[in-house]
C-alpha atoms as a PDB file:
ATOM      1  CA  UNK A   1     157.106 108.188 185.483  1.00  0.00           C
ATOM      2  CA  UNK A   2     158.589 110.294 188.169  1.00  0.00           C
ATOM      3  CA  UNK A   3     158.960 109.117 191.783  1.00  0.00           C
ATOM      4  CA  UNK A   4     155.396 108.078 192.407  1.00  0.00           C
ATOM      5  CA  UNK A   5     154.145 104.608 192.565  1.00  0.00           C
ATOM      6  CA  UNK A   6     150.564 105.410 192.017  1.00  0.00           C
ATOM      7  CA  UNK A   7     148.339 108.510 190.402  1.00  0.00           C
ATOM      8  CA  UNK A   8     146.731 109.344 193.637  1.00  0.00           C
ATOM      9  CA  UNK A   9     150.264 110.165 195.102  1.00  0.00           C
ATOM     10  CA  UNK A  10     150.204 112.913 192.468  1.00  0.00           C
ATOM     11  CA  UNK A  11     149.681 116.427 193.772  1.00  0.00           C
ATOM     12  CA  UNK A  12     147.919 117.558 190.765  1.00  0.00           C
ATOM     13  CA  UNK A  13     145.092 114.775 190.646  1.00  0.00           C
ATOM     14  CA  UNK A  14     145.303 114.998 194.659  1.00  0.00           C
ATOM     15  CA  UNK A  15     144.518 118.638 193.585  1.00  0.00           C
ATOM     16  CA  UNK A  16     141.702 117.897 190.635  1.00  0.00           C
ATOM     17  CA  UNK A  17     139.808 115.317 192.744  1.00  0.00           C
ATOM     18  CA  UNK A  18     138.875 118.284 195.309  1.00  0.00           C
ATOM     19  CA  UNK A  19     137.967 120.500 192.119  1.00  0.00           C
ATOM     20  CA  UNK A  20     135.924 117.705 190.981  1.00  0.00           C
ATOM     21  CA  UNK A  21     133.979 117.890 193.913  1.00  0.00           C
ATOM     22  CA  UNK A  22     133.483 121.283 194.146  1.00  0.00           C
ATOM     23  CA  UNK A  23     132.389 121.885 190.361  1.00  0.00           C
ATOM     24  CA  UNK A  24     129.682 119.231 191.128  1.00  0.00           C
ATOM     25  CA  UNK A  25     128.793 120.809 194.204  1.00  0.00           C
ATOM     26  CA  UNK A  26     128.133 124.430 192.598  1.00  0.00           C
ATOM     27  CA  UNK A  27     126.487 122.986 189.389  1.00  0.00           C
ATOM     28  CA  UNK A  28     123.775 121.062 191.447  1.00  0.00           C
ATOM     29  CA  UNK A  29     122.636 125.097 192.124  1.00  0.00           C
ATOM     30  CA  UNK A  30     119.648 126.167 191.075  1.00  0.00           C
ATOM     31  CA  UNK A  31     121.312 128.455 189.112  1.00  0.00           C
ATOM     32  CA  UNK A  32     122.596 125.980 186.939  1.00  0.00           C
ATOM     33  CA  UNK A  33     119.539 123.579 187.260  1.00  0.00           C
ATOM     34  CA  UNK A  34     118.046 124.883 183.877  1.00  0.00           C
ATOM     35  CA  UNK A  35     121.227 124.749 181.650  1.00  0.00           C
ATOM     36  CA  UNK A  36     121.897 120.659 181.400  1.00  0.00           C
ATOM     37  CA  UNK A  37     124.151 121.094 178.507  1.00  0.00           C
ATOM     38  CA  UNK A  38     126.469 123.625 180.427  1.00  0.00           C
ATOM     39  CA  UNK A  39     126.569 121.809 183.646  1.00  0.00           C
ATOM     40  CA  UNK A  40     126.898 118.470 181.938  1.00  0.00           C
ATOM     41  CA  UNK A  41     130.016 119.783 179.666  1.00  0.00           C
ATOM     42  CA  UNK A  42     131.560 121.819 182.825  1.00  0.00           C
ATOM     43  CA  UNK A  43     131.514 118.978 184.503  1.00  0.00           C
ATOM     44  CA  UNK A  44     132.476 116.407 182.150  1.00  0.00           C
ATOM     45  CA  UNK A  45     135.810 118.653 181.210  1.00  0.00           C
ATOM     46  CA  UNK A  46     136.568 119.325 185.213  1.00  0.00           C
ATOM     47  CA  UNK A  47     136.179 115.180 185.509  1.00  0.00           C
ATOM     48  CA  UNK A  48     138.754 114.714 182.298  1.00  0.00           C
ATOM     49  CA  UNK A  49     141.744 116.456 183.974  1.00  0.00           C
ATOM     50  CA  UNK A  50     142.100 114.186 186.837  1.00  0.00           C
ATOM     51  CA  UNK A  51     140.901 111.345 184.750  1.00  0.00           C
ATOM     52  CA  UNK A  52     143.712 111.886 182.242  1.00  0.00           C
ATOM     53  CA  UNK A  53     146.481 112.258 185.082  1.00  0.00           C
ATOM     54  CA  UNK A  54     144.985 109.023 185.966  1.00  0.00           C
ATOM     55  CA  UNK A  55     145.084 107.471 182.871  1.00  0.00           C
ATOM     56  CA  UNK A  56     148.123 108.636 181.450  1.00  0.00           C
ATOM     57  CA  UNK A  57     150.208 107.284 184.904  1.00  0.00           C
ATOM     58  CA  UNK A  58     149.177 104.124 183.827  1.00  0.00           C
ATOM     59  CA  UNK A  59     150.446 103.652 180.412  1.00  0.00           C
ATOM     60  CA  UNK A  60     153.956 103.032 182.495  1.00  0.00           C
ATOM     61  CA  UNK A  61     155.664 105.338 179.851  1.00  0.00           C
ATOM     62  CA  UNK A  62     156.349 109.014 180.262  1.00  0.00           C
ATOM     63  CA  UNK A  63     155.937 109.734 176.629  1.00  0.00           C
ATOM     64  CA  UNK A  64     152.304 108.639 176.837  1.00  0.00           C
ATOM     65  CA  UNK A  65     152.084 110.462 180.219  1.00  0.00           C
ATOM     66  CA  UNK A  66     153.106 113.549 178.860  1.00  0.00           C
ATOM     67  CA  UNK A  67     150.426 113.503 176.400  1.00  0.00           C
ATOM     68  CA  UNK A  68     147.991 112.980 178.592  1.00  0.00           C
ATOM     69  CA  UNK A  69     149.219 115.585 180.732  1.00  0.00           C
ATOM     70  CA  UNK A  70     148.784 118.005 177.946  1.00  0.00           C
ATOM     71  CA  UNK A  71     145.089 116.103 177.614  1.00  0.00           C
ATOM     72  CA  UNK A  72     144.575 116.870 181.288  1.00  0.00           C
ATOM     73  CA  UNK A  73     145.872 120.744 181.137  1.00  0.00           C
ATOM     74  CA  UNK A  74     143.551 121.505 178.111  1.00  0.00           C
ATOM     75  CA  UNK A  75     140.831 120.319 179.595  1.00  0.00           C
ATOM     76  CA  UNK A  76     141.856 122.939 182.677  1.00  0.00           C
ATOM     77  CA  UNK A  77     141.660 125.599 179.963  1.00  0.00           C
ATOM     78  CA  UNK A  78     138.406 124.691 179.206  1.00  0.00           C
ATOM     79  CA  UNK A  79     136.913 124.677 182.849  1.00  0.00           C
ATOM     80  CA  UNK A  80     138.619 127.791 183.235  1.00  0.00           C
ATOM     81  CA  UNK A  81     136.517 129.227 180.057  1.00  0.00           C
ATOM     82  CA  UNK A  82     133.847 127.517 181.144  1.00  0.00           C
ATOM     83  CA  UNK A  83     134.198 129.449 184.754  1.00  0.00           C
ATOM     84  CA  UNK A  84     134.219 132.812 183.022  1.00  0.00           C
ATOM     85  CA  UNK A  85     130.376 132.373 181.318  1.00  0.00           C
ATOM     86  CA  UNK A  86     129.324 130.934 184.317  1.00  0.00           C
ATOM     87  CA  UNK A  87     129.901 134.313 186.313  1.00  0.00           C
ATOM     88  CA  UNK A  88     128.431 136.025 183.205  1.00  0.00           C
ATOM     89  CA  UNK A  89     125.585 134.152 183.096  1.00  0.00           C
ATOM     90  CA  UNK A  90     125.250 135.231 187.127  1.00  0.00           C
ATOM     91  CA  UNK A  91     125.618 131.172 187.616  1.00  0.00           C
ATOM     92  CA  UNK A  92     128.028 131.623 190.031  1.00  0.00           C
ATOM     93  CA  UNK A  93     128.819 134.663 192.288  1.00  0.00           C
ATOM     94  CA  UNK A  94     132.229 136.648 191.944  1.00  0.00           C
ATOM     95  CA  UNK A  95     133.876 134.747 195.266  1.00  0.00           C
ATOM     96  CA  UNK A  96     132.954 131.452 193.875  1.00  0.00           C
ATOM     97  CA  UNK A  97     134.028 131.837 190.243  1.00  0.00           C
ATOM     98  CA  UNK A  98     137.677 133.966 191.923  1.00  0.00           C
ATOM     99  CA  UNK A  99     138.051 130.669 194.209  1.00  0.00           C
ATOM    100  CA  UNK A 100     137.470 128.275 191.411  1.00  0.00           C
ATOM    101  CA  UNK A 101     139.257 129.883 188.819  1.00  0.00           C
ATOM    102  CA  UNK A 102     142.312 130.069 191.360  1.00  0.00           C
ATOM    103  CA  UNK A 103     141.961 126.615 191.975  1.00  0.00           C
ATOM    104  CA  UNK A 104     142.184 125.390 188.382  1.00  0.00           C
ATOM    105  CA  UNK A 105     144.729 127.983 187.304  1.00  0.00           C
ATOM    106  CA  UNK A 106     147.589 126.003 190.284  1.00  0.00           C
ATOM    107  CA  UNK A 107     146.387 122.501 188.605  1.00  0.00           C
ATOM    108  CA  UNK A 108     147.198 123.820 185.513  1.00  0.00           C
ATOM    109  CA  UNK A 109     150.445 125.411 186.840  1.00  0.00           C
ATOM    110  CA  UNK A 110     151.237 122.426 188.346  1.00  0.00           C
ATOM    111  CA  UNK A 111     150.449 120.147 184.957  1.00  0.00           C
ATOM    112  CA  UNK A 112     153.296 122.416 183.113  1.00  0.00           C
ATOM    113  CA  UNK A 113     155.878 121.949 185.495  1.00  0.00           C
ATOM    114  CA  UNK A 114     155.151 118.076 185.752  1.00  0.00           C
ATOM    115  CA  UNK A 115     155.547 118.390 181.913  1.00  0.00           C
ATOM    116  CA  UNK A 116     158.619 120.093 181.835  1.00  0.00           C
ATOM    117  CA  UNK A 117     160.160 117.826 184.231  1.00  0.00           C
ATOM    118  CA  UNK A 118     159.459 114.499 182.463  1.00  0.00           C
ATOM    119  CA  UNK A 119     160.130 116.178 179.384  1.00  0.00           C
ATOM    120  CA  UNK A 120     163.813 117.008 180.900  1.00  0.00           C
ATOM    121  CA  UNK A 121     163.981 113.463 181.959  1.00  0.00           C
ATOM    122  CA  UNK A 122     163.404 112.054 178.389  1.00  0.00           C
END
């Protein structure tokens, strides 16, 4: 499980909980207030990766963490997709979607090297 005695000591769902945030904050924008399917499936994948960093630290096993890890950084991918036809659609403007997309690229960055490491460790 690595050296942390709870998920929230984790810099990646330390990391995903301010994402979280944000992604709510820019969906409630009237930009967004017409598509409820987008914002609801933006948000619902932005809320899975810290949810499955969460959930995954406690199964108490870093086989099952590691999965969930690899839950956690797919769901990044999709946010990140996500991100991209949200600046198409003019949803969000370039700053936003560069600041985002930066944001969610390091959590993912981060999700592979807590991977690799526990994957070492096994």
């Amino acid at each position: 499980m690595g050296k942390f005695n709870s998920f929230e000591e984790i810099n990646s769902w330390k990391k995903s909980r301010i994402f979280n945030k944000r992604i709510y904050l820019i969906t409630e924008n009237t930009n967004f207030q017409k598509d409820f399917d987008f914002v609801r499936q933006i948000r619902r994948a932005s809320l899975s990766i810290s949810s499955n960093i969460a959930e995954g630290f406690e199964r108490n096993t870093d086989k099952e963490f590691i999965y969930f890890l690899y839950v956690a950084k797919a769901s990044a991918g999709e946010v990140r997709s996500q991100l991209y036809l949200a600046f198409d659609l003019g949803y969000i403007i370039k700053e936003e979607f560069e600041i985002l997309l930066e944001s969610v690229t390091e959590i993912s960055k981060l999700l592979s090297g807590f991977i690799k490491y526990l994957s070492q460790k096994s």
